[in-house]
N, C-alpha and C. Protein backbone atom coordinates (compact mmCIF):
# COMPACT_ATOMS: atom_id res chain seq x y z
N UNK A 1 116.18 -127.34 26.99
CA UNK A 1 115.21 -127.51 28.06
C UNK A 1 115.84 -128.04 29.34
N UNK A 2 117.03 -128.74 29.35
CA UNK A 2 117.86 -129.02 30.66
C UNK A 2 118.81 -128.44 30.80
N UNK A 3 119.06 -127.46 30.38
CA UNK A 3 120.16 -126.21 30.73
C UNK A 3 120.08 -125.78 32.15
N UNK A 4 119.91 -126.55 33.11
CA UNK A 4 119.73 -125.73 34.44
C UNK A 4 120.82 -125.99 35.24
N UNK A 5 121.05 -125.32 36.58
CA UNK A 5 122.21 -125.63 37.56
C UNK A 5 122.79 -124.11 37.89
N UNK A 6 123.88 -124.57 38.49
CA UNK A 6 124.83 -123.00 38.80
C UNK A 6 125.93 -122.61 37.78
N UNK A 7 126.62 -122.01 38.42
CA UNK A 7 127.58 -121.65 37.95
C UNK A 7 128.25 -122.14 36.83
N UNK A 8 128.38 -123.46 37.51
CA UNK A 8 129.41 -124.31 36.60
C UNK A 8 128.42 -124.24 35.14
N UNK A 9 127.37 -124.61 35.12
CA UNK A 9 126.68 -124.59 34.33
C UNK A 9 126.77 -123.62 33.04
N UNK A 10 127.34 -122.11 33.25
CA UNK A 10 127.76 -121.58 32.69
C UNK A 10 129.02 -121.86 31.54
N UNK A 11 129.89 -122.16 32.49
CA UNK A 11 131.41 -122.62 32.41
C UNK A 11 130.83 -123.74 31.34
N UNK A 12 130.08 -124.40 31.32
CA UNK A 12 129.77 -125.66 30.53
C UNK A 12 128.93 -125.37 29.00
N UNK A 13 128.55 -124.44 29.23
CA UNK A 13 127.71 -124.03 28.24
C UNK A 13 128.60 -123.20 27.31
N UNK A 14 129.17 -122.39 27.76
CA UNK A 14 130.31 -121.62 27.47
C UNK A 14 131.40 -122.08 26.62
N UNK A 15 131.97 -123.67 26.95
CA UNK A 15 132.37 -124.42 25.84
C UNK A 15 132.14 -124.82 24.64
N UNK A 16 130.65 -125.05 24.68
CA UNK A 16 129.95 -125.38 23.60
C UNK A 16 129.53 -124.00 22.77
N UNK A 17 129.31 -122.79 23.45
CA UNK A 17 128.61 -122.21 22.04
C UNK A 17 129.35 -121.11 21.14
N UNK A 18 129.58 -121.01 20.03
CA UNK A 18 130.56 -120.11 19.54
C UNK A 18 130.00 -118.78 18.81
N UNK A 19 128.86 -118.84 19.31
CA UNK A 19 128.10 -117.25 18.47
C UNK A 19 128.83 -116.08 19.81
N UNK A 20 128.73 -115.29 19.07
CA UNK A 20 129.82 -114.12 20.02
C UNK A 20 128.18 -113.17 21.01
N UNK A 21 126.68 -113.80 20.31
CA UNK A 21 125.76 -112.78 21.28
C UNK A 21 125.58 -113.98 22.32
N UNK A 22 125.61 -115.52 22.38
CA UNK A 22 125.71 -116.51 23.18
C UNK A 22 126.24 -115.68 24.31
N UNK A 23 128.22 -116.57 23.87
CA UNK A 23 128.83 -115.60 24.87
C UNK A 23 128.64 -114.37 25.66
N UNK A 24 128.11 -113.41 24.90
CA UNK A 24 127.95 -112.22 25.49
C UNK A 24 126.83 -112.52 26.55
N UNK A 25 125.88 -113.33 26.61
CA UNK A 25 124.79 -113.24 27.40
C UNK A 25 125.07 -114.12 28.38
N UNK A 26 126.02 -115.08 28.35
CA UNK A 26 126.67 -116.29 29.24
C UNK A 26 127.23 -115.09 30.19
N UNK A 27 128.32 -113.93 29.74
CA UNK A 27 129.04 -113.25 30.26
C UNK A 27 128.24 -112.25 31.42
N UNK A 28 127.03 -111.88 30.49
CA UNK A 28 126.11 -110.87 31.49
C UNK A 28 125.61 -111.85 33.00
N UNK A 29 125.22 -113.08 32.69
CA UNK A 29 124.76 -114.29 33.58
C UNK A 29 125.85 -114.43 34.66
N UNK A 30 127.12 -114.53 34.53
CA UNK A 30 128.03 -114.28 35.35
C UNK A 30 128.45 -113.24 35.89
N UNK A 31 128.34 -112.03 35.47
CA UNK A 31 128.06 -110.33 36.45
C UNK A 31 126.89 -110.78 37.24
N UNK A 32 125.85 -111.10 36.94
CA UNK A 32 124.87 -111.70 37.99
C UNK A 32 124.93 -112.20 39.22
N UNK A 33 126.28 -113.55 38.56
CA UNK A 33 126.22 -114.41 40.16
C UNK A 33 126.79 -113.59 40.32
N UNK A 34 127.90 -112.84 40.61
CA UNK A 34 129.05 -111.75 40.97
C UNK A 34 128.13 -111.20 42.16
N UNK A 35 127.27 -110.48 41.37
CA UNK A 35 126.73 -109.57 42.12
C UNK A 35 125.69 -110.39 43.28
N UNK A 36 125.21 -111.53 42.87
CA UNK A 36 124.06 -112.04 43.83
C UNK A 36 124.89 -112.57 44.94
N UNK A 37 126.17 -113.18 44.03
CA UNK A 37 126.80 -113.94 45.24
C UNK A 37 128.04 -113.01 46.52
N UNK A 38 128.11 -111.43 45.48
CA UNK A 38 128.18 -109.97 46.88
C UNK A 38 127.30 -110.14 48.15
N UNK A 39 125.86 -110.46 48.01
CA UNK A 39 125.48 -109.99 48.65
C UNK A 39 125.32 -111.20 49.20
N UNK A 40 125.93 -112.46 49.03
CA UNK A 40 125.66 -113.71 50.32
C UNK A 40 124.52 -114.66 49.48
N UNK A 41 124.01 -114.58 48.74
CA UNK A 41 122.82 -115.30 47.61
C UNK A 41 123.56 -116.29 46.85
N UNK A 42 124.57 -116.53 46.61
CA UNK A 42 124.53 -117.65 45.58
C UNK A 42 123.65 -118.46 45.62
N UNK A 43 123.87 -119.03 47.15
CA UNK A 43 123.56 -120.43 47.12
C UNK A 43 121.63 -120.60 46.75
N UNK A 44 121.02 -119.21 46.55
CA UNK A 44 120.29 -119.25 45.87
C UNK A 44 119.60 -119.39 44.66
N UNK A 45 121.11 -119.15 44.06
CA UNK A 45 120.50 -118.69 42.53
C UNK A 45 120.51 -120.21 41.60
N UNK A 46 119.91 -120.26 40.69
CA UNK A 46 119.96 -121.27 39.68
C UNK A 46 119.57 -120.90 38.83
N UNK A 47 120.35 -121.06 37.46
CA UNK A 47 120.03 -120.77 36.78
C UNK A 47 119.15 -121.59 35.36
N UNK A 48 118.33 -121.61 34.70
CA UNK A 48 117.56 -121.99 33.79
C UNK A 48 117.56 -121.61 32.51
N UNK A 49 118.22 -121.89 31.41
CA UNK A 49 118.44 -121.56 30.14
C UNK A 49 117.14 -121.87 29.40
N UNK A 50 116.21 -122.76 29.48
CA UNK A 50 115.11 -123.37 28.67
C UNK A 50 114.05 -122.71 29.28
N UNK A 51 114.37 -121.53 30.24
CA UNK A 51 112.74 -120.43 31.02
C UNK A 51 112.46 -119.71 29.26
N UNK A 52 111.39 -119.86 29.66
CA UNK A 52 110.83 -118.86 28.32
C UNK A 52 109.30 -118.17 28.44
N UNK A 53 109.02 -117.27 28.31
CA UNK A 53 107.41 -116.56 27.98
C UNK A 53 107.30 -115.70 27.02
N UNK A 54 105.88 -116.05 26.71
CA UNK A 54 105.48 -116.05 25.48
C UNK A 54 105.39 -114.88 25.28
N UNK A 55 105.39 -113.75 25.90
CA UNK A 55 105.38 -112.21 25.93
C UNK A 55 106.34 -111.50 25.44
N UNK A 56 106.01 -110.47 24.39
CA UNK A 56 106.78 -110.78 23.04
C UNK A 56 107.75 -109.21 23.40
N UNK A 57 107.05 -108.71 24.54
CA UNK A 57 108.32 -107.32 24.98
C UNK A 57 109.65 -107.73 25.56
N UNK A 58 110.16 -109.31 26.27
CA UNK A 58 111.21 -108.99 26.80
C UNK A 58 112.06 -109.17 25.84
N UNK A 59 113.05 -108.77 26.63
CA UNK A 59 114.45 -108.46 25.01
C UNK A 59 115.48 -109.12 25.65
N UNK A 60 115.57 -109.63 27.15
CA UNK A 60 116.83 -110.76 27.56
C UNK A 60 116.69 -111.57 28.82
N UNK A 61 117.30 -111.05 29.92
CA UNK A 61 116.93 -112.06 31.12
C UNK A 61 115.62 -112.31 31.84
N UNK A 62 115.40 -113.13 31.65
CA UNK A 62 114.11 -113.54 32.46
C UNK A 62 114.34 -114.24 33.68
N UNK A 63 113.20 -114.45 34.58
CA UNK A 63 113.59 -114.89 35.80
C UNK A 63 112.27 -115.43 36.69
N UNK A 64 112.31 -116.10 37.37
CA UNK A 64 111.50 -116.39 38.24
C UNK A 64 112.03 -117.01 39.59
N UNK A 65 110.84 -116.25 40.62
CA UNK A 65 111.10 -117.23 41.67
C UNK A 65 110.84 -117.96 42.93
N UNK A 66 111.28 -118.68 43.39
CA UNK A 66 110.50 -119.73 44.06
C UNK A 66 110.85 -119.97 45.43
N UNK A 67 109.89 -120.69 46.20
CA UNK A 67 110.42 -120.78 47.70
C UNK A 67 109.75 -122.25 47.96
N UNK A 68 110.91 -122.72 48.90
CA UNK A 68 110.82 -124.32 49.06
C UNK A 68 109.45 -125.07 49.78
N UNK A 69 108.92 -124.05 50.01
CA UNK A 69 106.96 -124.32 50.68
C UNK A 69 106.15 -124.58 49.26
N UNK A 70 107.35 -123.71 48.36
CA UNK A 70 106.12 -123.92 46.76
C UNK A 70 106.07 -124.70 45.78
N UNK A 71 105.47 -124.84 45.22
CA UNK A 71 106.18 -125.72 43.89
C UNK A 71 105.90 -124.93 42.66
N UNK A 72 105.72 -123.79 42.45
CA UNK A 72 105.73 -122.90 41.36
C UNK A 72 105.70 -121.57 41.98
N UNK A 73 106.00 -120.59 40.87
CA UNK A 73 106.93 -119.16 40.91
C UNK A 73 106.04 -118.67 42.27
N UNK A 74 106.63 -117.86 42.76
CA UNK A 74 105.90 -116.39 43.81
C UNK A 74 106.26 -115.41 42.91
N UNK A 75 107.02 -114.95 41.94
CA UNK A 75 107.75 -113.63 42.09
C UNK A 75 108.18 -114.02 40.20
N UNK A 76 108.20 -113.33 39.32
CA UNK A 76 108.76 -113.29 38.11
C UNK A 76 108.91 -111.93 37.35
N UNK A 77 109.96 -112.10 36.59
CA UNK A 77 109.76 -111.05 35.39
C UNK A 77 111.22 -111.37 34.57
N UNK A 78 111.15 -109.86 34.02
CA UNK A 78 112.80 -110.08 32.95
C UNK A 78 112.90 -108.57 32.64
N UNK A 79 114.05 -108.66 31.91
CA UNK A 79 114.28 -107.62 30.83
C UNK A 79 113.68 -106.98 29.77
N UNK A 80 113.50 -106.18 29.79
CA UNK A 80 112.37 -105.57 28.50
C UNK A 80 112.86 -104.37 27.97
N UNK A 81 113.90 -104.20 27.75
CA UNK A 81 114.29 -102.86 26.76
C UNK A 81 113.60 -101.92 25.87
N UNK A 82 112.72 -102.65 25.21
CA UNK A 82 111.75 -101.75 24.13
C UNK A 82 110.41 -101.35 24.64
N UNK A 83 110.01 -101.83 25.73
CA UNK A 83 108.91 -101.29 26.38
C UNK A 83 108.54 -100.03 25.96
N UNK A 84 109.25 -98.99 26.80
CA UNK A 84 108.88 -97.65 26.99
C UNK A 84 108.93 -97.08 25.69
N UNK A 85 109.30 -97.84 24.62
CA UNK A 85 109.30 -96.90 23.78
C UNK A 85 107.67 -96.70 23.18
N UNK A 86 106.95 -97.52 23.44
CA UNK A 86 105.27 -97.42 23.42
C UNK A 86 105.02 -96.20 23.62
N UNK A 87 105.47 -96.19 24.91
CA UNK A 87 104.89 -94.77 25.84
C UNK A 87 105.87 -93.80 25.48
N UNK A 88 106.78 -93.30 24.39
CA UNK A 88 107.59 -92.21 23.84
C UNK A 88 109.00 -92.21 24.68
N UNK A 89 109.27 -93.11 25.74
CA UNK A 89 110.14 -93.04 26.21
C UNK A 89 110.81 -94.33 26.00
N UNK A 90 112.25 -93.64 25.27
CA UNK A 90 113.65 -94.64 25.03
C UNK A 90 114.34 -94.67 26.29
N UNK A 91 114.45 -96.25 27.13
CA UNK A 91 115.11 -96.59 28.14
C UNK A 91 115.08 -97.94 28.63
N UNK A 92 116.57 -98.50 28.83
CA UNK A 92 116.21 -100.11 29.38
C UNK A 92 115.66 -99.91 30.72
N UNK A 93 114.99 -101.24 30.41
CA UNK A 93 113.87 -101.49 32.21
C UNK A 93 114.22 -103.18 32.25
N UNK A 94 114.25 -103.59 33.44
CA UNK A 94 113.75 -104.32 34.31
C UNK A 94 112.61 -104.61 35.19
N UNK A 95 111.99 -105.55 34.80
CA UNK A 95 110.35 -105.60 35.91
C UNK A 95 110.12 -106.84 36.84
N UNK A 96 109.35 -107.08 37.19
CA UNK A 96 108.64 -107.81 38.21
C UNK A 96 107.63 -107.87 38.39
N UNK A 97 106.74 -109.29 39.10
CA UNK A 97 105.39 -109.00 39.49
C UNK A 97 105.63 -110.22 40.64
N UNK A 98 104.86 -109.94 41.81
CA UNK A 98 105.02 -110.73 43.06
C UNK A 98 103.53 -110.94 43.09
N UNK A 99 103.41 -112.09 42.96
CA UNK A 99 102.31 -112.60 43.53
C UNK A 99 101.96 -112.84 45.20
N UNK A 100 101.63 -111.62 45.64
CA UNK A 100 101.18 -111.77 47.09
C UNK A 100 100.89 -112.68 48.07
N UNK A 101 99.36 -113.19 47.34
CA UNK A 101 99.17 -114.70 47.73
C UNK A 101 99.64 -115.96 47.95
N UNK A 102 100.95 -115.82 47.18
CA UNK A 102 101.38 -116.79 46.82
C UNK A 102 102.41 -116.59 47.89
N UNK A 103 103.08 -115.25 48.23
CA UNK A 103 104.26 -115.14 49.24
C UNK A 103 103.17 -115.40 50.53
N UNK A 104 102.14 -115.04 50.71
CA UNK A 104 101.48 -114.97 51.63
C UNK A 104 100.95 -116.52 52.31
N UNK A 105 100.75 -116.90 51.27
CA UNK A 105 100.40 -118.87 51.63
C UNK A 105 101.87 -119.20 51.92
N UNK A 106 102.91 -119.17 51.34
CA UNK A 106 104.30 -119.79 52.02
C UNK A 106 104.51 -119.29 53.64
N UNK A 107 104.35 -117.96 53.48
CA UNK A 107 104.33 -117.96 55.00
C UNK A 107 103.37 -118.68 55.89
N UNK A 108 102.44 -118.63 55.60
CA UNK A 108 101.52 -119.93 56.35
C UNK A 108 101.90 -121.11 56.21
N UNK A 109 102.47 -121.53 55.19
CA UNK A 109 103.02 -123.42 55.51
C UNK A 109 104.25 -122.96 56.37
N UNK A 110 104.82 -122.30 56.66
CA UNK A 110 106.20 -121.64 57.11
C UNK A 110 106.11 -121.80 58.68
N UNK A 111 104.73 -121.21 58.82
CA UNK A 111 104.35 -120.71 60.24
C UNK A 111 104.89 -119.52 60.58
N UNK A 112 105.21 -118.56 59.74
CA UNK A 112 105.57 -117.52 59.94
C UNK A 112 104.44 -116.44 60.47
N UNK A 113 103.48 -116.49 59.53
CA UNK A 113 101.70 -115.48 59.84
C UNK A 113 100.72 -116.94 59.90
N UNK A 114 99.44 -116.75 60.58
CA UNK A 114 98.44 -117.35 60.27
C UNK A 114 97.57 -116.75 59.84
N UNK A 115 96.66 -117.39 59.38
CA UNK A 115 95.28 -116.36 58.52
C UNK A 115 94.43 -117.03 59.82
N UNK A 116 94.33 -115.81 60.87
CA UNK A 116 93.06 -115.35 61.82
C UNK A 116 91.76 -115.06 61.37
N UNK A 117 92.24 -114.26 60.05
CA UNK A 117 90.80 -113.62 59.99
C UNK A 117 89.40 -113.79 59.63
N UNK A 118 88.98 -113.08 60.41
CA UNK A 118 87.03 -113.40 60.58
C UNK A 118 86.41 -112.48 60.20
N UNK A 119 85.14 -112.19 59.61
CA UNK A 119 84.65 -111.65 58.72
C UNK A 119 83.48 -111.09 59.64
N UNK A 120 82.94 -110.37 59.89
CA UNK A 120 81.33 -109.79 60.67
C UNK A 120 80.23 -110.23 59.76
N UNK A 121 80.35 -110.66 58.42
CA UNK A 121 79.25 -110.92 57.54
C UNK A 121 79.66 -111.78 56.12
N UNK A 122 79.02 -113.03 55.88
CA UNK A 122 79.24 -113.37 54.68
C UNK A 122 78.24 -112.73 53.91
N UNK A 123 78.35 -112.73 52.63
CA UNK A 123 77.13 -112.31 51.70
C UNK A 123 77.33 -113.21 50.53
N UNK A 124 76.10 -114.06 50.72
CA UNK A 124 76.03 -115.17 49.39
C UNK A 124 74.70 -114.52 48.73
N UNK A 125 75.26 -115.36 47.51
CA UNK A 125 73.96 -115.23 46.48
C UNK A 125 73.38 -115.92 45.88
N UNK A 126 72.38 -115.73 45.36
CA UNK A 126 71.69 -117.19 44.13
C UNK A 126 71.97 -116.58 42.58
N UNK A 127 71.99 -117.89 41.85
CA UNK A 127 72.22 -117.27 40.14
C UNK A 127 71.57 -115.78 40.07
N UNK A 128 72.12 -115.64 39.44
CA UNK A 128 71.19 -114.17 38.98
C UNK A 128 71.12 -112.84 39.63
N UNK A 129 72.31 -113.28 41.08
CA UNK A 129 71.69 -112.03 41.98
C UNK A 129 72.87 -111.26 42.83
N UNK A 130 74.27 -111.37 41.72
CA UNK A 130 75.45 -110.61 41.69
C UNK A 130 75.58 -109.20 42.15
N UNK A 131 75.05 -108.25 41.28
CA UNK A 131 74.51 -107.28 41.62
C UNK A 131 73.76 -106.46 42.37
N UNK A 132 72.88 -107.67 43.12
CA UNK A 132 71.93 -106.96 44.30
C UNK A 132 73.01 -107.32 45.38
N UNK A 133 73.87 -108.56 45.09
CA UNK A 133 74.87 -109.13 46.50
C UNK A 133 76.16 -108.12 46.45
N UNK A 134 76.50 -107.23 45.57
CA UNK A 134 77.36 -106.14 45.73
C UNK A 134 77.01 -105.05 46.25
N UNK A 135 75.57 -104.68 45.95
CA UNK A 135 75.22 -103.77 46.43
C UNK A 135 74.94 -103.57 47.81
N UNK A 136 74.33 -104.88 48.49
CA UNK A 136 74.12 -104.93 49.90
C UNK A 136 75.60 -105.10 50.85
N UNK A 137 76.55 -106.10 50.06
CA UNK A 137 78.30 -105.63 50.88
C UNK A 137 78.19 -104.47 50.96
N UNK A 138 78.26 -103.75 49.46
CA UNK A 138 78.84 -102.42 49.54
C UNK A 138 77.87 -101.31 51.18
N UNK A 139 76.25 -101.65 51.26
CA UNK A 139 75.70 -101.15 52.00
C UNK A 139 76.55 -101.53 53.43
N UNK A 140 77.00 -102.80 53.66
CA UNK A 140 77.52 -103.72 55.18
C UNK A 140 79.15 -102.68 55.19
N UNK A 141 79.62 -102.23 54.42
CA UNK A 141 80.82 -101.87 54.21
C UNK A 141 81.02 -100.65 54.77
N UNK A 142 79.67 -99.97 54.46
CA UNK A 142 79.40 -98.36 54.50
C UNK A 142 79.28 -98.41 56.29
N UNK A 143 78.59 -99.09 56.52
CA UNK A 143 78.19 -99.56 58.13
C UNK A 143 79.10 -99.68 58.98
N UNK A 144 80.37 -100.20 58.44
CA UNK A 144 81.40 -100.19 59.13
C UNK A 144 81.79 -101.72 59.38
N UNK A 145 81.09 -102.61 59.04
CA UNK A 145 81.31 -104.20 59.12
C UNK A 145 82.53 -104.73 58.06
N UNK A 146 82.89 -105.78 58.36
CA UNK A 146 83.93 -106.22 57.73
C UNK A 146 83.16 -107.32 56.95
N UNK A 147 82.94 -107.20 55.38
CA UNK A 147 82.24 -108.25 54.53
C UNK A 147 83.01 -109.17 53.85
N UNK A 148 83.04 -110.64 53.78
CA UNK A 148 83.36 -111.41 52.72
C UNK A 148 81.78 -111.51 51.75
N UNK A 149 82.41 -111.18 50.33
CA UNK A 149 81.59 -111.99 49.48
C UNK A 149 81.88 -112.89 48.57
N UNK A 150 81.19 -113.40 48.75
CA UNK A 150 81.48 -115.09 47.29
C UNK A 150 81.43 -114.69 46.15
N UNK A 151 82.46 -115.17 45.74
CA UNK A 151 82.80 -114.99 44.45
C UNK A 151 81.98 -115.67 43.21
N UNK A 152 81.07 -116.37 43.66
CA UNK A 152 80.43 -117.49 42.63
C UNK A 152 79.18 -117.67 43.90
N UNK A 153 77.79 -117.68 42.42
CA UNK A 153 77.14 -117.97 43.26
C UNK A 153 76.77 -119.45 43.85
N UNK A 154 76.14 -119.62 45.05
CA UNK A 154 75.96 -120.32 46.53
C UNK A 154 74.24 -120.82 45.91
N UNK A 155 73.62 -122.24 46.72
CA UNK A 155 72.49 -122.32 47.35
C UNK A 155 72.94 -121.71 48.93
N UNK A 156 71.98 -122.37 49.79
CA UNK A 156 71.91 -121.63 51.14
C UNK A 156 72.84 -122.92 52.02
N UNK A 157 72.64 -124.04 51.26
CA UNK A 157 73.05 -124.98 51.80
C UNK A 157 75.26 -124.46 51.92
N UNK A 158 75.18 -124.23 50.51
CA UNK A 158 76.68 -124.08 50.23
C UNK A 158 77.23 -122.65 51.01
N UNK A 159 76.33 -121.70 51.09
CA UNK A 159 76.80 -120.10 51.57
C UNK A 159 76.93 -120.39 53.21
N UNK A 160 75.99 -121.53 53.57
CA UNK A 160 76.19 -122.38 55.06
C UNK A 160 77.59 -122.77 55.55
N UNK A 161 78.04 -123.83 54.48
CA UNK A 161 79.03 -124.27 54.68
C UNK A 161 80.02 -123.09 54.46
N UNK A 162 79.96 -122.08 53.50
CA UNK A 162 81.28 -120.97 53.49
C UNK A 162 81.36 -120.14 54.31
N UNK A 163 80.27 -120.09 55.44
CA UNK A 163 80.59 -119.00 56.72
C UNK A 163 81.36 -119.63 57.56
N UNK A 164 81.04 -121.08 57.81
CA UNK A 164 82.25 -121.69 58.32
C UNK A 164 83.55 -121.84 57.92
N UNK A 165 83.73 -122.36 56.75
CA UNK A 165 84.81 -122.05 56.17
C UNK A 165 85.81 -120.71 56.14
N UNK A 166 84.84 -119.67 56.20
CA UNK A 166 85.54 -118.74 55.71
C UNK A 166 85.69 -117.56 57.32
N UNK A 167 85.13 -118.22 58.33
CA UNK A 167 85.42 -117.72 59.65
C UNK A 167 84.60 -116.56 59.83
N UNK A 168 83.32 -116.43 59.07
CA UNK A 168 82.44 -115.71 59.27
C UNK A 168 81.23 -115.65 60.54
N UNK A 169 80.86 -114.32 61.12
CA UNK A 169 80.11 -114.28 62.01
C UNK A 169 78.53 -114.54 61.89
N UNK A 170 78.17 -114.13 61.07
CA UNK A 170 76.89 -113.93 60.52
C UNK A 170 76.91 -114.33 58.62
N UNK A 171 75.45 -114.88 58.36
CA UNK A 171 75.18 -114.91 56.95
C UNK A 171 73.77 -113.79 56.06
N UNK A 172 74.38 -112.97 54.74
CA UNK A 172 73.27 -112.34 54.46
C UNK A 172 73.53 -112.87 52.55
N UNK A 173 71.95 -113.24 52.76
CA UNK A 173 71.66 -114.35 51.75
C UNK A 173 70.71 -113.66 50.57
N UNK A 174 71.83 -113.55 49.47
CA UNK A 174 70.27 -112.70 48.47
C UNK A 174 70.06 -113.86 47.45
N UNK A 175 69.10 -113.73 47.48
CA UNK A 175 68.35 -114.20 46.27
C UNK A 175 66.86 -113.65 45.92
């Protein structure tokens, strides 16, 4: 679980373990920096021996990663070799998934983008009335307006406070 650091870290680990698939995967970890640190990245990389998920397709490196606005992943994945064979196709893969939002809020603590945006219409709802409040966006949508809707339903008091919040022009209130 404290297997983390650079390079050296390798070099250190490397002493200690004598299984020959260890090594071999210490060895692949170092083509890595090779290659990350080609392209000017070292001083990015760190590595984590104790990363683990519970997702029972990958078959070796895993990865995640992070930016100093965050305090958990934007960006993860790994190795998954046996995947495709689900889908009839034999071939190693590599994947990823980027959490948008998450790159998207760092740039805002960053000051890189701000979130401007304003909405022409909120659409809140009362218990029970999900369905009539999709249907009337979907009608505001057709119109050509730009709709936020709440995700959970609102009194009038609370759908009040989320037009402000949420930089909205107008409120349409079902219940």
């Amino acid at each position: 679980l404290f297997l983390q650091g650079g390079i050296e870290l390798l070099d250190k680990v490397a002493a200690i373990v004598t299984n020959a698939k260890c090594q071999s995967a210490l060895n692949d970890l170092r083509k890595i920096y090779k290659l990350v640190d080609a392209y000017g990245a070292a001083g990015y990389l760190s590595f984590d021996l104790g990363l683990y998920r519970s997702l029972d397709y990958y078959t070796g490196m895993l990865f995640e990663v992070y930016l100093p606005e965050m305090g958990y992943p934007v960006a993860g994945g790994g190795r998954y070799d046996k995947m495709m064979q689900r889908f009839g196709l034999e071939c190693p893969a590599t994947g990823f998934a980027v959490g948008v939002d998450r790159v998207l809020l760092a740039l805002e603590r960053n000051g890189v983008v701000t979130n401007n945006r304003t909405w022409d219409v909120l659409v809140a709802w009362s218990e029970g009335k999900l369905p009539e409040a999709i249907a009337k966006a979907t009608a505001l949508r057709r119109e050509g307006r730009s709709v936020k809707l709440l995700t959970e339903a609102a009194d009038l008091q609370g759908a009040a406070l989320a037009v402000k919040e949420y930089g909205c022009k107008s409120l349409v209130y079902v219940e």
